[in-house]
N, C-alpha and C. Protein backbone atom coordinates (compact mmCIF):
# COMPACT_ATOMS: atom_id res chain seq x y z
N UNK A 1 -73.74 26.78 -25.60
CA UNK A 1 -73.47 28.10 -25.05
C UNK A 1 -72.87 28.00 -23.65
N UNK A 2 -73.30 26.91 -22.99
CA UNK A 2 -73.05 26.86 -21.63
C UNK A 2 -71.56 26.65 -21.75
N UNK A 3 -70.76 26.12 -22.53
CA UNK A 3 -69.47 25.66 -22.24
C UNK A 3 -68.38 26.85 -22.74
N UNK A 4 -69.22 27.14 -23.77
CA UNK A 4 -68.60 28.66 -24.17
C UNK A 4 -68.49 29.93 -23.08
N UNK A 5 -69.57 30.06 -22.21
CA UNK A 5 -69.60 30.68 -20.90
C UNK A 5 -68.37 30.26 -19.68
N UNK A 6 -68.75 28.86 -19.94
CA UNK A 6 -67.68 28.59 -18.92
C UNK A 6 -66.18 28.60 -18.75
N UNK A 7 -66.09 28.59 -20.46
CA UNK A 7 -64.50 28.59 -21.01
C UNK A 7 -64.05 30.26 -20.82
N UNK A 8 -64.61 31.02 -20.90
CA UNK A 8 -65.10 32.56 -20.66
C UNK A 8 -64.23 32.63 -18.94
N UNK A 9 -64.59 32.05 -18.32
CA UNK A 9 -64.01 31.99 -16.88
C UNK A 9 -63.08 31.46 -16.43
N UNK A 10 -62.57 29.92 -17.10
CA UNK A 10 -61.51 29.22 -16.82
C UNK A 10 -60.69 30.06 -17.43
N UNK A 11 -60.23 30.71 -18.90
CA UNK A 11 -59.39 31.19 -19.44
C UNK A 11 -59.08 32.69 -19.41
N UNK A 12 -60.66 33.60 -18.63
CA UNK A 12 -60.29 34.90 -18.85
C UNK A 12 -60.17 35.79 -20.03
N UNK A 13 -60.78 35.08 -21.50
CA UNK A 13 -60.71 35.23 -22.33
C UNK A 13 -61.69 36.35 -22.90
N UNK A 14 -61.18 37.31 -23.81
CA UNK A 14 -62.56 38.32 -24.14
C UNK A 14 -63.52 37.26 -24.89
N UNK A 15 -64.78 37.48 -24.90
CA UNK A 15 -65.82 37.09 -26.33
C UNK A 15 -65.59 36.77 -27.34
N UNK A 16 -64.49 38.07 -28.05
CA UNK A 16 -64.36 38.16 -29.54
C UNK A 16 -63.43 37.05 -29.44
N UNK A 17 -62.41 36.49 -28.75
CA UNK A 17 -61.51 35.53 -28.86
C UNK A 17 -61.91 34.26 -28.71
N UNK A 18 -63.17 34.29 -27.95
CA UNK A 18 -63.45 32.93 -28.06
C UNK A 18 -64.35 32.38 -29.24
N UNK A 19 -65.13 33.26 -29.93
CA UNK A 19 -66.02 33.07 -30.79
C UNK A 19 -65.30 33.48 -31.81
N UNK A 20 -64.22 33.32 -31.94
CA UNK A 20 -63.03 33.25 -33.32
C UNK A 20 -61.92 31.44 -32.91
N UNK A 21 -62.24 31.06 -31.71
CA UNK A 21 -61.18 29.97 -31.59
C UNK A 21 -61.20 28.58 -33.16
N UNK A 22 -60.57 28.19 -33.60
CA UNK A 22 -60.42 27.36 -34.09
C UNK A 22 -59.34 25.83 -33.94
N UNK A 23 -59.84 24.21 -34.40
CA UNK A 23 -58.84 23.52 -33.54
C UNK A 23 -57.15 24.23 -33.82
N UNK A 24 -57.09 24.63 -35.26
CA UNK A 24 -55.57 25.26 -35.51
C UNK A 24 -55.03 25.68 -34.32
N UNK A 25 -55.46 26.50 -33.36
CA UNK A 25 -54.60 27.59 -32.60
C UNK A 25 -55.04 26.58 -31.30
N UNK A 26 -55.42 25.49 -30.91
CA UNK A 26 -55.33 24.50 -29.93
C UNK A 26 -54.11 23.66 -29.54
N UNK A 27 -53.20 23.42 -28.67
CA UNK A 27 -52.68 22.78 -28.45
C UNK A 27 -52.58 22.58 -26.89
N UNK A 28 -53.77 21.25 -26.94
CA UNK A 28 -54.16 20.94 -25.85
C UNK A 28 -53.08 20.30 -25.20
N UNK A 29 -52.17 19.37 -25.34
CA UNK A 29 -51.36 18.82 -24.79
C UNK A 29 -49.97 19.86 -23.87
N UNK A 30 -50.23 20.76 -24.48
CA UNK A 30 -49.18 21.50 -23.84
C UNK A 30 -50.05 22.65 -22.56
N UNK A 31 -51.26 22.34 -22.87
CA UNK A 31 -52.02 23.04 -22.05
C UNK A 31 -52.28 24.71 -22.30
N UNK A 32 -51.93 25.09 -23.33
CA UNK A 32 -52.08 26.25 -24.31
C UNK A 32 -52.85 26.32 -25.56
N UNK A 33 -53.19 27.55 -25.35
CA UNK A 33 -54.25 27.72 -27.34
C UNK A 33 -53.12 29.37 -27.63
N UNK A 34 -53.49 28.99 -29.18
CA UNK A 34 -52.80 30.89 -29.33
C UNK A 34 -54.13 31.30 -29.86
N UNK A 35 -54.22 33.21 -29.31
CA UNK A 35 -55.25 34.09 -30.16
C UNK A 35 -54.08 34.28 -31.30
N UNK A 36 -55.11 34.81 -32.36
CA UNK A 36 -54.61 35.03 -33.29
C UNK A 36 -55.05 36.52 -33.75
N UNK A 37 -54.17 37.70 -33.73
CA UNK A 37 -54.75 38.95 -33.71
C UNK A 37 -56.16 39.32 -32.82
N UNK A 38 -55.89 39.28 -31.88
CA UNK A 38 -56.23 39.66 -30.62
C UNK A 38 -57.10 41.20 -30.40
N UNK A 39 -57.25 41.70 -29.47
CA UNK A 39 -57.26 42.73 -29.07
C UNK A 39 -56.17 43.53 -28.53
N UNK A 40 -55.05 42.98 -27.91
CA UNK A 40 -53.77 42.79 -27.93
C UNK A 40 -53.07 42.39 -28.51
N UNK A 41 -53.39 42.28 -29.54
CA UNK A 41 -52.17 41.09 -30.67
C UNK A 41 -52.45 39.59 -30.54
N UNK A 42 -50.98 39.11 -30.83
CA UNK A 42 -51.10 37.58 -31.06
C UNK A 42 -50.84 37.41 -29.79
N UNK A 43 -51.17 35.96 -29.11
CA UNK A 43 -50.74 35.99 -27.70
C UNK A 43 -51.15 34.26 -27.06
N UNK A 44 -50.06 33.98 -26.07
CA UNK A 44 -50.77 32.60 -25.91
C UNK A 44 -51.71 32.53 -24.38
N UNK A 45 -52.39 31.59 -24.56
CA UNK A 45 -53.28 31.76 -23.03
C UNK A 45 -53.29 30.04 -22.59
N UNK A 46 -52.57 30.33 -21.47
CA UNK A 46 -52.44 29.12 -20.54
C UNK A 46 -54.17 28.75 -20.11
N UNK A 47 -53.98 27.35 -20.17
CA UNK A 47 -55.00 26.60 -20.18
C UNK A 47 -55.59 25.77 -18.58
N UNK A 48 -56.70 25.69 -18.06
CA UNK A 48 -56.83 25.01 -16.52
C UNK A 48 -57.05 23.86 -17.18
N UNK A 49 -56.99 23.05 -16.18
CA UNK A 49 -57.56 21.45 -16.85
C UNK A 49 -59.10 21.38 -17.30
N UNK A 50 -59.72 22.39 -16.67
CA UNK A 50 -61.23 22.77 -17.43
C UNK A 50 -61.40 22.95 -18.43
N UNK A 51 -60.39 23.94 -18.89
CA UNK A 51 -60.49 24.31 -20.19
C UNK A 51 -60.28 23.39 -20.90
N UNK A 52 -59.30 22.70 -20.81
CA UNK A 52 -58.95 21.42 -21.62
C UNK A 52 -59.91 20.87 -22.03
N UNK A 53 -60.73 20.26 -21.04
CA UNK A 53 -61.76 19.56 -21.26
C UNK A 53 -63.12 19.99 -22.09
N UNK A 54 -63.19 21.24 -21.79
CA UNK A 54 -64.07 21.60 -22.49
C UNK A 54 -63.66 22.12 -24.13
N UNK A 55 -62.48 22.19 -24.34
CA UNK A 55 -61.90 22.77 -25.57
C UNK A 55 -61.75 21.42 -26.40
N UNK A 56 -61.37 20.54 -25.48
CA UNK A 56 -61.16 18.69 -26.57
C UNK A 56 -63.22 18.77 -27.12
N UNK A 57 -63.97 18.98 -26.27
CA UNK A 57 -65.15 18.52 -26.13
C UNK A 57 -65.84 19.17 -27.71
N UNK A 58 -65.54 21.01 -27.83
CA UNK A 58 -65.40 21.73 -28.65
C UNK A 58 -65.12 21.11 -30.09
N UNK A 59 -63.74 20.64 -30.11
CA UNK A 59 -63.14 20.54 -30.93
C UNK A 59 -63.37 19.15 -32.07
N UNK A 60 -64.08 17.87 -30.55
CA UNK A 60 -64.35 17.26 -31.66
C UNK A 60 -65.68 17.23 -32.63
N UNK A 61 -66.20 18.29 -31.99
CA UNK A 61 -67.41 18.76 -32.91
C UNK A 61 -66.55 19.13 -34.35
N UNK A 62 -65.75 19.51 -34.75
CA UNK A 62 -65.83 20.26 -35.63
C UNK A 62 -64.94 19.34 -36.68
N UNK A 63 -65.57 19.81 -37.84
CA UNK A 63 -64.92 19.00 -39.11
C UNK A 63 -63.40 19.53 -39.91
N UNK A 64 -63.24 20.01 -39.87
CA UNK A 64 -61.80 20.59 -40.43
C UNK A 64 -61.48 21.67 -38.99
N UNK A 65 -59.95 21.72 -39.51
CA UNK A 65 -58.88 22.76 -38.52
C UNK A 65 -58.97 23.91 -38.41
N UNK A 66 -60.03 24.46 -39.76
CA UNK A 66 -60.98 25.94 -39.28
C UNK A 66 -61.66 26.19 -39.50
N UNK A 67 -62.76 25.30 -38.92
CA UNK A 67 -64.39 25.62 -38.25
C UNK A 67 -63.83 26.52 -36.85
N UNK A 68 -64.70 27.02 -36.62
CA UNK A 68 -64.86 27.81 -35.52
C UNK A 68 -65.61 26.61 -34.62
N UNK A 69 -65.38 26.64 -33.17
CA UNK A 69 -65.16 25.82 -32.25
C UNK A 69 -66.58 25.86 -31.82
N UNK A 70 -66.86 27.62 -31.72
CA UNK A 70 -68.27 28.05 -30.79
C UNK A 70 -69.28 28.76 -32.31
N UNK A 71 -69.43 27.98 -33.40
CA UNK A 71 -69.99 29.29 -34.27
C UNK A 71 -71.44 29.94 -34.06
N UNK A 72 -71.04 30.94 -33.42
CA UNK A 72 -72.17 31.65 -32.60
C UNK A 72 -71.72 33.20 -33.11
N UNK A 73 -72.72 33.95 -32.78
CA UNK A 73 -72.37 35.40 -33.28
C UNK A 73 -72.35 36.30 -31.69
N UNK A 74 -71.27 37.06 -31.70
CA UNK A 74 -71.35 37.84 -30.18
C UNK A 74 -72.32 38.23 -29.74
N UNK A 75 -73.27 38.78 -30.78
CA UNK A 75 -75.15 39.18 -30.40
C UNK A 75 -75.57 37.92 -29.45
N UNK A 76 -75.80 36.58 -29.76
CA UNK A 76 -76.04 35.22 -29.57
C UNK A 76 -76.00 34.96 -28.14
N UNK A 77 -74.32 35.53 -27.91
CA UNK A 77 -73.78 35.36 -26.73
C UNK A 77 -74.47 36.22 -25.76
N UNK A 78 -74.76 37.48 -26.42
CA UNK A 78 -75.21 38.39 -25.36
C UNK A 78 -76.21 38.12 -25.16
N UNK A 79 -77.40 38.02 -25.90
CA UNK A 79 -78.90 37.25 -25.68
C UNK A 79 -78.89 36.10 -25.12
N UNK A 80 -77.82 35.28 -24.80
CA UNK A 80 -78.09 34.03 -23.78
C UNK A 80 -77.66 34.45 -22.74
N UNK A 81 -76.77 35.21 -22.29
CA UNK A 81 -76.47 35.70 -21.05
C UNK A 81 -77.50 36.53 -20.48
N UNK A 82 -78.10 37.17 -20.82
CA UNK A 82 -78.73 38.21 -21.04
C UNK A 82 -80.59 37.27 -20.39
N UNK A 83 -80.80 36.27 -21.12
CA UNK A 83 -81.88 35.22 -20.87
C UNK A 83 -81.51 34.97 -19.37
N UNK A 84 -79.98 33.97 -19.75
CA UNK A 84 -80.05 33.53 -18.30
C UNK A 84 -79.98 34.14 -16.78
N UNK A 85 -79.54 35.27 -17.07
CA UNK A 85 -79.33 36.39 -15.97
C UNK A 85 -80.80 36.84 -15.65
N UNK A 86 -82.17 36.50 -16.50
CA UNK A 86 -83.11 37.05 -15.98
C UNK A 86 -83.77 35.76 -15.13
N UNK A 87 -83.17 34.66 -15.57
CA UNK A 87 -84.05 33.19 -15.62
C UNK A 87 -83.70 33.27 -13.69
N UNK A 88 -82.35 33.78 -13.39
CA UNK A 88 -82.07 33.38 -12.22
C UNK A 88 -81.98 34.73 -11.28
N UNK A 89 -82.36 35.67 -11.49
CA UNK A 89 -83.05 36.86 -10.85
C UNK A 89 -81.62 38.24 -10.73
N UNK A 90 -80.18 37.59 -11.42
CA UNK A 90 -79.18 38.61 -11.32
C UNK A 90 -79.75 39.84 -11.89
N UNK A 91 -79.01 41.00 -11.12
CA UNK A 91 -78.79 42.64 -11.74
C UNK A 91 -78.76 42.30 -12.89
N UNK A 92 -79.49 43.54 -13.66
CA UNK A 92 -79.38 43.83 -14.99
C UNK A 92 -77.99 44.16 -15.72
N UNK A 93 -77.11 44.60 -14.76
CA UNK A 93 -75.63 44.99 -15.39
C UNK A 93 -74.67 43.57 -15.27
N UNK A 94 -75.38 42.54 -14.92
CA UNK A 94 -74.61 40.78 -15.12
C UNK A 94 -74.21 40.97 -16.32
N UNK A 95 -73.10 40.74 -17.24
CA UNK A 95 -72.40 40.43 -18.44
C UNK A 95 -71.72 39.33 -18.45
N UNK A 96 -71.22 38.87 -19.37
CA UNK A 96 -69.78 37.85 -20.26
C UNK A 96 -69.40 38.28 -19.46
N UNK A 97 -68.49 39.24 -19.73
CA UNK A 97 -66.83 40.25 -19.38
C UNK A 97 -66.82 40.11 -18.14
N UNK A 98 -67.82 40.03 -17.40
CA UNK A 98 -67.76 39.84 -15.95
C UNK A 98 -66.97 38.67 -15.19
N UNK A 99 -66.99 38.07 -16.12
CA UNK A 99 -66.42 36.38 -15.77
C UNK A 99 -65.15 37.01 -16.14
N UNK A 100 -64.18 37.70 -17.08
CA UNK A 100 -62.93 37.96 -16.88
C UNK A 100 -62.25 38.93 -15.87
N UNK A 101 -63.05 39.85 -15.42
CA UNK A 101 -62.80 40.10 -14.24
C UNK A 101 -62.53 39.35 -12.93
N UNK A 102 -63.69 38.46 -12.98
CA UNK A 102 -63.78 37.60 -11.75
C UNK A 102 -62.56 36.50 -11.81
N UNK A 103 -62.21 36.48 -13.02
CA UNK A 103 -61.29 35.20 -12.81
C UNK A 103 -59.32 35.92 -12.63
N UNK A 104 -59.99 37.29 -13.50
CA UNK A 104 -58.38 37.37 -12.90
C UNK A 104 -58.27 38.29 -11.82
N UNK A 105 -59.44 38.37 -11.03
CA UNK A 105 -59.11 38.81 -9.24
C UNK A 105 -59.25 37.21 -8.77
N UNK A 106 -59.87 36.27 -9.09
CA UNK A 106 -58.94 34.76 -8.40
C UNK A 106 -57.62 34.12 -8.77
N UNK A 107 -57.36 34.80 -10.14
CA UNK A 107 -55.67 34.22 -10.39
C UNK A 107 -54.73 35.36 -9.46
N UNK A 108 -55.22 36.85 -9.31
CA UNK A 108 -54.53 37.61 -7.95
C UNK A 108 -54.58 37.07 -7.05
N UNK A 109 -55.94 36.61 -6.23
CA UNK A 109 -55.97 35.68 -4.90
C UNK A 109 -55.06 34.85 -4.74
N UNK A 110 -54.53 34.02 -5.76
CA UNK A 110 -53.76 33.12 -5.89
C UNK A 110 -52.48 33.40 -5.39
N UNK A 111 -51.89 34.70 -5.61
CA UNK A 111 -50.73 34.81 -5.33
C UNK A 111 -50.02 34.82 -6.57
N UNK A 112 -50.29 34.97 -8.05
CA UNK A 112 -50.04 35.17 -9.04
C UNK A 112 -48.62 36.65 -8.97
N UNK A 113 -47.75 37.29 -9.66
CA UNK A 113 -47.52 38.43 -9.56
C UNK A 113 -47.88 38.98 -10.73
N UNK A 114 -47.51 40.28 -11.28
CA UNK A 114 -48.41 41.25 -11.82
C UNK A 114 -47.39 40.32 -13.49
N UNK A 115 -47.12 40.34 -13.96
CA UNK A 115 -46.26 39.48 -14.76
C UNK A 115 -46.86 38.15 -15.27
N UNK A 116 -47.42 37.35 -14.23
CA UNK A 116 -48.19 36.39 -14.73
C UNK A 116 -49.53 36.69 -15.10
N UNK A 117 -50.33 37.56 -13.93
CA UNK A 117 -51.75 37.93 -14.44
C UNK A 117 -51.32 38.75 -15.39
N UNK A 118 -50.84 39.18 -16.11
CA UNK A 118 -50.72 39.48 -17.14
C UNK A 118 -50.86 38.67 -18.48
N UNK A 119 -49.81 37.82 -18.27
CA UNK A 119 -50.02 36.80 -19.21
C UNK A 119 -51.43 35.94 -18.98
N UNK A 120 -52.38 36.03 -18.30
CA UNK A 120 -53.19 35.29 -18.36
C UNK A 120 -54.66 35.89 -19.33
N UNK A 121 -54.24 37.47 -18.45
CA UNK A 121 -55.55 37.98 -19.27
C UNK A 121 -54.75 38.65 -20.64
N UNK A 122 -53.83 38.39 -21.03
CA UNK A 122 -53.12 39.23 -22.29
C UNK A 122 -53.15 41.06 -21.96
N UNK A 123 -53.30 41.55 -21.21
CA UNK A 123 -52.94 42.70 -20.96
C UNK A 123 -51.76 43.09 -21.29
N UNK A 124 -51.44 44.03 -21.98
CA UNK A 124 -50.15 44.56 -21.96
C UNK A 124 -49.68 46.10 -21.26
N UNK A 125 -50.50 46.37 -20.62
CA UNK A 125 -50.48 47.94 -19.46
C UNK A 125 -51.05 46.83 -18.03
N UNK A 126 -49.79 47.45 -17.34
CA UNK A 126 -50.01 47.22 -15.80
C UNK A 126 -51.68 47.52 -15.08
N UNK A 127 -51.72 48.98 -15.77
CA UNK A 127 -53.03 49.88 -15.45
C UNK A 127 -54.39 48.93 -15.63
N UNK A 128 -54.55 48.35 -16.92
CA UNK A 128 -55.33 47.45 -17.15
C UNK A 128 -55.38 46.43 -16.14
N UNK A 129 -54.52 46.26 -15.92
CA UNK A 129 -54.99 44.66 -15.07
C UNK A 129 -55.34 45.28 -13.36
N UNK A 130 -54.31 46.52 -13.47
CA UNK A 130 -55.32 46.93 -11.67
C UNK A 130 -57.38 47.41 -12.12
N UNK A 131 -57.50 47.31 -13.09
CA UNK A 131 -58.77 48.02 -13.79
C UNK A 131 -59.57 46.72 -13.34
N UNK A 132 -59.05 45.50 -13.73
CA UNK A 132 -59.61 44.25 -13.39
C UNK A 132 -59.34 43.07 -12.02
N UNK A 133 -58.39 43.86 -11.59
CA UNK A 133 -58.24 43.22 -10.12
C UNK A 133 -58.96 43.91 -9.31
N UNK A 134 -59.64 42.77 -8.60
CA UNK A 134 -60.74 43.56 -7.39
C UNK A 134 -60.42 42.91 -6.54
N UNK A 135 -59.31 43.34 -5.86
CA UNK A 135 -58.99 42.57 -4.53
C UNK A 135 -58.95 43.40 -3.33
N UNK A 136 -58.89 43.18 -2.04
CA UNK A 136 -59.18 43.53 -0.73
C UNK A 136 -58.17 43.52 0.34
N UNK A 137 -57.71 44.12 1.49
CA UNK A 137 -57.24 43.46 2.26
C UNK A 137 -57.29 42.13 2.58
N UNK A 138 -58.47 41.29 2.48
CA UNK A 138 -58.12 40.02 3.45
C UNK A 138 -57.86 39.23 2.38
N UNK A 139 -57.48 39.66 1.21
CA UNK A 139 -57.30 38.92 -0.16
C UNK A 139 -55.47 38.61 0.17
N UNK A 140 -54.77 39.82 0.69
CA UNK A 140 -53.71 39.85 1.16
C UNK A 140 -53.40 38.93 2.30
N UNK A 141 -53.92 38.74 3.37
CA UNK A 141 -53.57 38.28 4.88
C UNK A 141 -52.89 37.26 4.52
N UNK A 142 -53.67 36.49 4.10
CA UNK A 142 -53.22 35.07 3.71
C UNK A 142 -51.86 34.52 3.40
N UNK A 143 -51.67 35.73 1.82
CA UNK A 143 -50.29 35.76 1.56
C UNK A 143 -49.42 35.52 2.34
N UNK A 144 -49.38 36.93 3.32
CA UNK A 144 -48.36 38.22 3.92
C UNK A 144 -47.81 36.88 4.80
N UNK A 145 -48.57 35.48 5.41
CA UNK A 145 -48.16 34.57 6.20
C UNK A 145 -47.45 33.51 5.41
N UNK A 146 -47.74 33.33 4.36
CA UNK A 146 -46.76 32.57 3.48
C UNK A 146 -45.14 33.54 3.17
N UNK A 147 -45.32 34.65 3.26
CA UNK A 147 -43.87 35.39 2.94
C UNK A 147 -43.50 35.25 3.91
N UNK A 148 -43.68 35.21 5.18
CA UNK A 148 -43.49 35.42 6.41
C UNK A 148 -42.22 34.26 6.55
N UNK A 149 -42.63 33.12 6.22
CA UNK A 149 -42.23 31.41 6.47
C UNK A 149 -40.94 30.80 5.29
N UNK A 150 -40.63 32.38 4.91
CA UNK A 150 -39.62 32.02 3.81
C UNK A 150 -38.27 32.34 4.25
């Protein structure tokens, strides 16, 4: 479960997509997996070197090209999150989904533009992804001195 959580954050990925992954839609070498009918459709999601690692790790668990990677049921997921969020004293409103928020207000930090965080979390409305960017002024400063030097 733990790696399934964590892949949850490196990739930005909903639940339902990860607890459908199979090795088929892996192609680790290029540093990409595809969803396959999505919540958004079909779509590819760029990979960190984390993910990698934890997706090879996944994968050689599994005996044929479609086993499911994580076979866990979304209930599963929520009852371990749900455990561990009490084990370590977080708010009751701690979730999964929370980790895709958080990761694509650090691919904004980054300096990403609205085009790439897009492609990361598969959004296809602009609106959506300001829904999940939680960024700040001093999230900006930083930037505004790198444009500056161009």
């Amino acid at each position: 479960m733990r790696a399934l959580v964590e892949l949850a954050y490196e990739t930005a990925m909903r639940r339902s997509e990860i607890i459908k992954l199979t090795p088929r839609v892996l192609h680790l070498d290029e540093r990409v997996l595809s969803v396959v009918d999505g919540k958004t459709g079909d779509r590819f999601v760029p990979l960190t070197t984390r993910a990698v690692t934890l997706l090879r790790a996944a994968q050689e668990r599994c005996k044929s090209p479609d086993d499911r990677l994580f076979p866990v049921a979304a209930h599963s997921v929520s009852t371990a999150v749900r455990r561990a969020r009490r084990a370590v004293g977080l708010d009751e409103d701690v979730r999964l989904h929370q980790l895709r928020h958080t990761r694509i207000t650090m691919v904004a930090r980054k300096g990403f533009n609205q085009a790439q965080i897009m492609m990361v979390s598969g959004h296809k409305d602009s609106r959506s992804v300001q829904r999940y960017t939680h960024l700040n002024v001093r999230d900006v400063i930083g930037l505004m001195d790198l444009k500056e030097g161009e």
